[in-house]
Protein backbone atom coordinates (compact mmCIF):
# COMPACT_ATOMS: atom_id res chain seq x y z
CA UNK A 1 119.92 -21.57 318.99
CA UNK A 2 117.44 -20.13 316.48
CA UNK A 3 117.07 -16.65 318.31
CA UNK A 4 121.01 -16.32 318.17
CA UNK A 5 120.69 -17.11 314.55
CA UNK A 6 118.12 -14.92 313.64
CA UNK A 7 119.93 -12.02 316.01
CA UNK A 8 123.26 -12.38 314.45
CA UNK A 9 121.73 -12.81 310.92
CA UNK A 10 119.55 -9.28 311.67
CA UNK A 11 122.84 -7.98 312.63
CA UNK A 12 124.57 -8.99 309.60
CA UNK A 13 121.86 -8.01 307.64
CA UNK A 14 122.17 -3.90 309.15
CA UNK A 15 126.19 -4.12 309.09
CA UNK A 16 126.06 -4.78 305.19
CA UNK A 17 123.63 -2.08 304.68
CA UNK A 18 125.46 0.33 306.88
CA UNK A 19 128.31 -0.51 304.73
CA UNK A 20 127.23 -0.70 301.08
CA UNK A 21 125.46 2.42 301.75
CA UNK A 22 128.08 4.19 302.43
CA UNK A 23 130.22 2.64 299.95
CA UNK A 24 127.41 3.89 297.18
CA UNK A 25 127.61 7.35 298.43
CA UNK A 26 131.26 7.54 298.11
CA UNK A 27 130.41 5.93 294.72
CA UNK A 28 127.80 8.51 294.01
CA UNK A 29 130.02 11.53 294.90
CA UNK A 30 133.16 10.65 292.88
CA UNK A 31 131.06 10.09 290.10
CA UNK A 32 129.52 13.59 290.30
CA UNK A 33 133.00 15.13 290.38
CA UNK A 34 134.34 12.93 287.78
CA UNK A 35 131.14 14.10 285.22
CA UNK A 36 131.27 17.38 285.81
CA UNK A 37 135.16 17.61 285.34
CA UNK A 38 134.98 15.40 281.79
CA UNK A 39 132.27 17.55 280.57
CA UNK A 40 133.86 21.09 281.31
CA UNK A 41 137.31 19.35 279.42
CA UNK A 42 135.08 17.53 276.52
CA UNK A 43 132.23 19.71 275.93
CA UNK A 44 133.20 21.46 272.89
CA UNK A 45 134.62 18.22 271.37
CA UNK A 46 133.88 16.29 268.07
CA UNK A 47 131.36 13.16 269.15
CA UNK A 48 130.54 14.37 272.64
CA UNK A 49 127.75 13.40 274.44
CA UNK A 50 126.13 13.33 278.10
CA UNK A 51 125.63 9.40 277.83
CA UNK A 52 128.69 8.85 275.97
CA UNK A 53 130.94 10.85 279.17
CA UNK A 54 128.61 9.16 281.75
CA UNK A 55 129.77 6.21 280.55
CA UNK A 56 133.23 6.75 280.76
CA UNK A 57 132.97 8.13 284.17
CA UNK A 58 131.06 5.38 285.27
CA UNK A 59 133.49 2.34 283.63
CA UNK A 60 136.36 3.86 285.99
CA UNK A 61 134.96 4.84 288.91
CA UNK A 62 134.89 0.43 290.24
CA UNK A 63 139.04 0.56 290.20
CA UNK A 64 138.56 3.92 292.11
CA UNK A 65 135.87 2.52 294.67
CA UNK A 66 138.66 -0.24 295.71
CA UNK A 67 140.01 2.25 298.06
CA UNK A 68 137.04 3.26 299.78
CA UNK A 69 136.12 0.05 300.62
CA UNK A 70 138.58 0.10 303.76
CA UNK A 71 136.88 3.27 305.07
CA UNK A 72 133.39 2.28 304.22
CA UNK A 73 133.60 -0.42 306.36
CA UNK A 74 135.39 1.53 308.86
CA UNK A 75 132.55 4.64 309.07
CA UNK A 76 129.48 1.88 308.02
CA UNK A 77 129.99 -0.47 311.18
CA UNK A 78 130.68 2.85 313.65
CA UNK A 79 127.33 3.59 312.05
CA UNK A 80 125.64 0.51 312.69
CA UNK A 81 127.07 0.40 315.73
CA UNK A 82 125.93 3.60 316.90
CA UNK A 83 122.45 3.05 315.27
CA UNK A 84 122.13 -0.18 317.21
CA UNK A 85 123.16 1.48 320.81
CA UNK A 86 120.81 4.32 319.88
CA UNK A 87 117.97 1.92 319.69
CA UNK A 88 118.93 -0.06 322.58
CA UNK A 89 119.01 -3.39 320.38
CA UNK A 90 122.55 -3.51 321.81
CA UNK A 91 121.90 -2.45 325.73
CA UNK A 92 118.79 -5.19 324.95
CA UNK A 93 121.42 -7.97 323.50
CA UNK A 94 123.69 -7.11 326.74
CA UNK A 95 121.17 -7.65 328.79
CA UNK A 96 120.13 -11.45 327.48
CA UNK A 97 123.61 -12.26 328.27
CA UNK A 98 125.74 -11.75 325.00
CA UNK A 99 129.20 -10.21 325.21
CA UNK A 100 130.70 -7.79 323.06
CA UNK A 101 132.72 -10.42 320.63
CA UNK A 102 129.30 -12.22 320.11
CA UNK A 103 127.63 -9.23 318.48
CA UNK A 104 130.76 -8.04 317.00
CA UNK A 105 131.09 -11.59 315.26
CA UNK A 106 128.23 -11.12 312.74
CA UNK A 107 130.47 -7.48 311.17
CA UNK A 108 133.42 -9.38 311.18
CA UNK A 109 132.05 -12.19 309.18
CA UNK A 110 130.58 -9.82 307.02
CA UNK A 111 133.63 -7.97 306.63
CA UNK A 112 135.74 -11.25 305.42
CA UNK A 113 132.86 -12.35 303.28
CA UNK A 114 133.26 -8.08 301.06
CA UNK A 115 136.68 -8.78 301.32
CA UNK A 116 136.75 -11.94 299.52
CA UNK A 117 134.48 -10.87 297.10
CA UNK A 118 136.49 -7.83 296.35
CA UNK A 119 139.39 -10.31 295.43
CA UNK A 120 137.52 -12.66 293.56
CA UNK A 121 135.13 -10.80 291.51
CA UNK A 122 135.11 -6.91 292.44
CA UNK A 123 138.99 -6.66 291.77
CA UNK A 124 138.78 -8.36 288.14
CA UNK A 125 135.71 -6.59 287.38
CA UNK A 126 136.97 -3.35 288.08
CA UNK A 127 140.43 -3.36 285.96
CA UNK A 128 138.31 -4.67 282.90
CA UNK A 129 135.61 -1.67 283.47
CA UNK A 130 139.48 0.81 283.65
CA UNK A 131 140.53 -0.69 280.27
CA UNK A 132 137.63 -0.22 278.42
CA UNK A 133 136.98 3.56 280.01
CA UNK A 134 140.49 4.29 278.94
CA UNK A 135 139.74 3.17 275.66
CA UNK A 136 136.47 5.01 275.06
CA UNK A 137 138.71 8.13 276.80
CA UNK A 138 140.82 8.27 274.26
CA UNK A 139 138.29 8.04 271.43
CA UNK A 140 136.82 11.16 272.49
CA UNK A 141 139.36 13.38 274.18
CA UNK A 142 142.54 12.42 272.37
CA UNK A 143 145.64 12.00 272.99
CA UNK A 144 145.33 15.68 275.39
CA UNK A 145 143.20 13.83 278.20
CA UNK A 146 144.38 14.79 281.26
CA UNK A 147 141.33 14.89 283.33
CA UNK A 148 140.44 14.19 287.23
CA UNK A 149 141.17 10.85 288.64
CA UNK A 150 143.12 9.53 285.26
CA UNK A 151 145.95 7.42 286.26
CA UNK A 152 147.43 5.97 283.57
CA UNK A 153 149.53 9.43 282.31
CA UNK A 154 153.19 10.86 281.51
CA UNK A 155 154.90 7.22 280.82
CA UNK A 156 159.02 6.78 280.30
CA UNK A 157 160.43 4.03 278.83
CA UNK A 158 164.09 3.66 277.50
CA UNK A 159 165.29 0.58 275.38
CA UNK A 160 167.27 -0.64 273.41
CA UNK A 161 167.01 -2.09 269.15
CA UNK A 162 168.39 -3.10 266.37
CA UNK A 163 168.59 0.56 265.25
CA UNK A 164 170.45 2.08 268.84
CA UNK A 165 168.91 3.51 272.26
CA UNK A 166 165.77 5.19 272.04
CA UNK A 167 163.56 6.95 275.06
CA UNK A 168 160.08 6.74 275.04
CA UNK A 169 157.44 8.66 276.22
CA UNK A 170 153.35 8.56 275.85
CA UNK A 171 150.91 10.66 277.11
CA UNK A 172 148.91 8.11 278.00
CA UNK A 173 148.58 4.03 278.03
CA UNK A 174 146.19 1.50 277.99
CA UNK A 175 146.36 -2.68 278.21
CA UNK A 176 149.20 -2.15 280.59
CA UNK A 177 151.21 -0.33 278.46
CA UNK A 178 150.89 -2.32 275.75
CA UNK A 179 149.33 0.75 273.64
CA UNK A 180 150.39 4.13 273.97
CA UNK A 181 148.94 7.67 273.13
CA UNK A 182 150.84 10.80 272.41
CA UNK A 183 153.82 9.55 271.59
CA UNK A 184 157.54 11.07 271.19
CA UNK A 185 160.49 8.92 270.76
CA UNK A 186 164.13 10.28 270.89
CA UNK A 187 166.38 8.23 269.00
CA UNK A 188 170.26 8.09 268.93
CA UNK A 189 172.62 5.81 266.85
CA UNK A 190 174.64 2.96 268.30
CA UNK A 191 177.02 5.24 269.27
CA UNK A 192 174.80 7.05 271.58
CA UNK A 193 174.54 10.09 269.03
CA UNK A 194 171.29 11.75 268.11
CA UNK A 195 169.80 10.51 265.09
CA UNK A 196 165.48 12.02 265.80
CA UNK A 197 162.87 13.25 267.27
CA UNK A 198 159.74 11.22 266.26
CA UNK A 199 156.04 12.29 267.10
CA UNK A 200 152.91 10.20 266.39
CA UNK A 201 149.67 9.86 267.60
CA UNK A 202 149.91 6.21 269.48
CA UNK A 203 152.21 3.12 269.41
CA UNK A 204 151.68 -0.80 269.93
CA UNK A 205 153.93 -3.18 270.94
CA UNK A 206 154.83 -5.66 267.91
CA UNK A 207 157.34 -8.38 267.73
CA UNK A 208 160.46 -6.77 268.09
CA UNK A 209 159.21 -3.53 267.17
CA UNK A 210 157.16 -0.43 267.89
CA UNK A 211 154.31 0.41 265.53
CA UNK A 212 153.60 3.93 265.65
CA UNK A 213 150.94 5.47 263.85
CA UNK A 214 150.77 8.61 261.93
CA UNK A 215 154.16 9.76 262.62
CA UNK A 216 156.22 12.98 261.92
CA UNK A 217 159.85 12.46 262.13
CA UNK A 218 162.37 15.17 262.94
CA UNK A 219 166.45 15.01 261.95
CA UNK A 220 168.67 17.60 262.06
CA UNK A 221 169.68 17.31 258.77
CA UNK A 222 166.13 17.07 256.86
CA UNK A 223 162.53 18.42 257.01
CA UNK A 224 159.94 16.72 258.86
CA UNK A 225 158.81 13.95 257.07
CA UNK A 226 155.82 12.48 257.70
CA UNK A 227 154.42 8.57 257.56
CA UNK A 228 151.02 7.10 258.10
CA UNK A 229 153.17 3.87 259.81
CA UNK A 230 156.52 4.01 261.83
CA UNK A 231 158.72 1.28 263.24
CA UNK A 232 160.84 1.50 266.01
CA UNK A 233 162.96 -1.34 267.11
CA UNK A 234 162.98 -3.30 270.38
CA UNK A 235 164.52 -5.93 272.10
CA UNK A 236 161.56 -5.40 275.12
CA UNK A 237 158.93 -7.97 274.83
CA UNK A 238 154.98 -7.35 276.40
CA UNK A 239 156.19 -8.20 279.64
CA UNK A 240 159.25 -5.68 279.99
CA UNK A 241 156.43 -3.40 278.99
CA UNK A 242 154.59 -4.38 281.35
CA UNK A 243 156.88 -4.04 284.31
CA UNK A 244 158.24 -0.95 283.48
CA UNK A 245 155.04 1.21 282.79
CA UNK A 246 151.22 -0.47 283.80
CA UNK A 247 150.69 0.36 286.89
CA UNK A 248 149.98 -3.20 289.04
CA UNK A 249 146.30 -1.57 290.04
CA UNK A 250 145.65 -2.22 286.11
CA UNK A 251 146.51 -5.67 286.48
CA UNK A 252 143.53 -8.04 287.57
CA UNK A 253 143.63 -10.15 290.68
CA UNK A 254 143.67 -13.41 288.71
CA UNK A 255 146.70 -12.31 286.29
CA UNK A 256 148.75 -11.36 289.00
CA UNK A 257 150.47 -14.87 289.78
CA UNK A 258 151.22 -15.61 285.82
CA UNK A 259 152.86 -11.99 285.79
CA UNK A 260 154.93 -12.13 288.99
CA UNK A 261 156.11 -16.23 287.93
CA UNK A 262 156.98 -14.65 284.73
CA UNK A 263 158.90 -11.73 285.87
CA UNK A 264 161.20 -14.16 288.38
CA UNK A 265 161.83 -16.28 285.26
CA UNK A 266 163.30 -13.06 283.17
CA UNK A 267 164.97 -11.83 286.32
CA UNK A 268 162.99 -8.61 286.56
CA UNK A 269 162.04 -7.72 289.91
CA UNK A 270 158.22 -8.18 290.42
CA UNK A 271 158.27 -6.32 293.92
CA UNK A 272 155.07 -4.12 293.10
CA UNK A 273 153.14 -6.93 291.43
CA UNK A 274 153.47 -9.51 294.33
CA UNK A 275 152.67 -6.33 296.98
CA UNK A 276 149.69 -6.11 295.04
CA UNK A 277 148.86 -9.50 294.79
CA UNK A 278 149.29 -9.45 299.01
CA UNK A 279 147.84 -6.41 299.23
CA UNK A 280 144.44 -7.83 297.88
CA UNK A 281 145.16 -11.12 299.78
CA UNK A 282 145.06 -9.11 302.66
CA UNK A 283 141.64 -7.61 302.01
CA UNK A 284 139.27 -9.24 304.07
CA UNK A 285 141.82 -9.12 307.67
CA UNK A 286 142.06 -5.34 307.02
CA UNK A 287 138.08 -5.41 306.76
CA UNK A 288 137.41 -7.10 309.71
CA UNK A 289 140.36 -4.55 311.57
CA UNK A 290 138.11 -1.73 310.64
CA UNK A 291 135.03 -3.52 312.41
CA UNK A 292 137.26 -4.32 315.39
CA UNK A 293 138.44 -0.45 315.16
CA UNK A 294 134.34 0.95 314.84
CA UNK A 295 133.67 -1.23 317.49
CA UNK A 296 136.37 0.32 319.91
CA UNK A 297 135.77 3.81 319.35
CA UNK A 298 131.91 3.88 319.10
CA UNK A 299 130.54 0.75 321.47
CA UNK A 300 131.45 2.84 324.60
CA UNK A 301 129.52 6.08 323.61
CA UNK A 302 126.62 6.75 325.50
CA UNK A 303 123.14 7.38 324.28
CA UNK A 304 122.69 10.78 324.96
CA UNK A 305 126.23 12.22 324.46
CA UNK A 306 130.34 11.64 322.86
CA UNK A 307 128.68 11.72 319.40
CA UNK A 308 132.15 14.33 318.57
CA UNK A 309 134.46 12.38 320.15
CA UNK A 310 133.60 9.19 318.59
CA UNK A 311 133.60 10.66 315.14
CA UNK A 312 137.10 12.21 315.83
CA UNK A 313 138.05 8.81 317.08
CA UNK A 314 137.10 7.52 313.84
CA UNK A 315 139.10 9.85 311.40
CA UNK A 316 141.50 9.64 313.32
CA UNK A 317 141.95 5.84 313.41
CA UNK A 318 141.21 5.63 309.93
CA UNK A 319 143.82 8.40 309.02
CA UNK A 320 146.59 6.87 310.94
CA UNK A 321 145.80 3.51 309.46
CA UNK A 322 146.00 4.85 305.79
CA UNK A 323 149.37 6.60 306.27
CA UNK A 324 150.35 3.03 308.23
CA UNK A 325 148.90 1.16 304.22
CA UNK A 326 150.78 3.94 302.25
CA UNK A 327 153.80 3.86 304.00
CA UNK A 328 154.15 0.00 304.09
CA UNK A 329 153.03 0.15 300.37
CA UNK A 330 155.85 2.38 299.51
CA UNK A 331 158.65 0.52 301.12
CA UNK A 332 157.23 -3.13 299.86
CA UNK A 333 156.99 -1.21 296.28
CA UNK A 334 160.84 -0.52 296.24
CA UNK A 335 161.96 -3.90 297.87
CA UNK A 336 163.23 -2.11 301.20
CA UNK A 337 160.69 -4.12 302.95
CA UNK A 338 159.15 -7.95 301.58
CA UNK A 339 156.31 -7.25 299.91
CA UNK A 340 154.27 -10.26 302.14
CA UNK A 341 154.95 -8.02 305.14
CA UNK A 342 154.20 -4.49 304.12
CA UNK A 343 151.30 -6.11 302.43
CA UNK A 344 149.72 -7.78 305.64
CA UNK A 345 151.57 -5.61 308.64
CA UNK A 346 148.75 -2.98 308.37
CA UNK A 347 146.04 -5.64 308.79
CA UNK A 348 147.89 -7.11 311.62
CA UNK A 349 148.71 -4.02 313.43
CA UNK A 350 145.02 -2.64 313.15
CA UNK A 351 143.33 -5.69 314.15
CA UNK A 352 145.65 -6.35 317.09
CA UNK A 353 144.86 -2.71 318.26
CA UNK A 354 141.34 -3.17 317.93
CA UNK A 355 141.50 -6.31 319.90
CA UNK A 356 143.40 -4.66 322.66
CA UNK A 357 141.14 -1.92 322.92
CA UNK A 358 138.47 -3.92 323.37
CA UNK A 359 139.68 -6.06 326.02
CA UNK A 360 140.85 -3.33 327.73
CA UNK A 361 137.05 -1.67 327.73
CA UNK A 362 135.15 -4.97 328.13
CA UNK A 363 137.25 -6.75 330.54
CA UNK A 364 139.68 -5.19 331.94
């Protein structure tokens, strides 16, 4: 009993560093890109600096990361896997009697265990880290910044006030659209006719109203006139806002269930917040379906050869997988689909392949 603990603990213990250190490099690469690219667009700005762009780079590259986890584990555990066969720890664990599920058991654990910490802490983390990077952004690029790997860009919003229709549209936004950058609002009259074209530097959502600050307005019938404060009126309130521009990756894991019960109460439809919400749910299955995947297309290569054809078996798995995620994500998104199943069908459909594949090399 102790030597299968210790076994399955040592083979825990090279799973998660297979893993994280892949997951690092990805980390380490995006970062590199993301530098580079925010100091060739900010370099000749007012109050740039290395540290100060490091920073921002490195505040938004957690929400980024949350994608590569999938494939991390995917490429880590084919690479413990193959680093284990290679040093005959595996054809050595065969040999004392243990099957393939028993040394398969401690990645899968592992697996669940990152995937439930990438709900309850990673996920929350990394939307704080995106809010506060988007802040600092703007400080120092402006309301211009359109730079690698941003996200939160180009957002429409059309209401209605006191004052008529008006359509929206920012640059940029932050606290899920609750702030906006590079604003220009076209305003008509209650009777649907054009009234003007205002321009200001950002907007925040007030009671009832838009504040917009330093503001050039534009009539047909007048010169631009020019205000350090602007109001435009709205009957949308912060969650309206919400729902129609953040994006539900800027929403954290924990706020998800408050905005979704919300949304059903107002009668909006809260399709992309509860895929979301499954979506992470879902994390630590579609984890432990990339082990189950690493272990079918790498446990059967032999020592001295199918090194290319297990890599190719990898990709390939992994590609048809993430067009499987995007796909399901897109048709839970617009309600085609429920959101529960497009959510968790991915998981379910990976891990049941990786289960058949094994059975069908191990005992069958």
């Amino acid at each position: 009993m102790t030597v299968g603990f210790t076994l399955w603990r040592y083979f825990a213990i090279r799973f998660v560093l297979a893993i994280l250190g892949l997951f690092l490099f990805a980390a380490v690469l995006i970062f590199i890109f993301d530098f580079l690219e925010l100091v060739r667009r900010g370099g000749d700005r007012e109050g740039f600096t290395i540290l100060r762009v490091a920073l921002i780079s490195l505040l938004r590259i957690p929400v980024l990361l949350e994608q590569v986890l999938p494939f991390a584990t995917l490429f880590g555990a084919i690479l413990a896997f193959v680093t284990l066969s290679r040093s005959l720890e595996l054809v050595i664990a065969r040999a004392s009697g243990m099957s393939v599920w028993q040394f398969t058991a401690p990645a899968l654990i592992v697996a669940v265990l990152l995937g439930a910490l990438a709900i309850v802490a990673y996920n929350p983390l990394a939307v704080a880290l995106k809010d506060k990077s988007d802040e600092l952004s703007v400080s120092l690029f402006g309301n211009q910044e359109k730079v690698l790997l941003q996200a939160s860009n180009n957002a429409w919003l059309r209401q209605d006030g006191l004052d008529g229709e008006t359509i929206l549209h920012a640059t940029q936004s932050t606290d899920q659209g609750l702030h906006l950058y590079g604003v220009t609002v076209f305003a008509f009259d209650k009777k649907g006719v054009f009234r003007e074209r205002v321009e200001a530097e950002q907007a925040t959502l007030g009671d009832g109203a838009w504040h917009l600050k330093n503001a050039v307005v534009y009539t047909a019938d007048d010169d631009p006139k020019t205000y350090a404060s602007y109001l435009i009126s709205t009957y949308l309130g912060p969650l309206e806002v919400r729902q129609s521009i953040a994006s539900p990756e800027s929403v954290s894991f924990w706020d998800l269930p408050r905005l979704i019960e919300l949304a059903r109460r107002a009668g909006l439809p809260a399709y992309r917040y509860t895929l979301q919400y499954e979506t992470l749910f879902a994390r630590p299955l579609l984890l432990a379906a990339m082990v189950l995947i690493a272990a079918a297309v790498s446990l059967r290569v032999s020592r001295f050869g199918g090194l290319g054809r297990m890599i190719l078996g990898g990709i390939t798995a992994g590609f048809v997988l993430y067009v499987l995620t995007e796909l399901a994500k897109d048709l839970g998104g617009a309600g085609i689909v429920s959101p529960v199943v497009a959510a968790w069908s991915p998981g379910i459909v990976a891990t049941l392949m990786g289960f058949t594949i094994l059975l069908h090399q191990e005992d069958g």
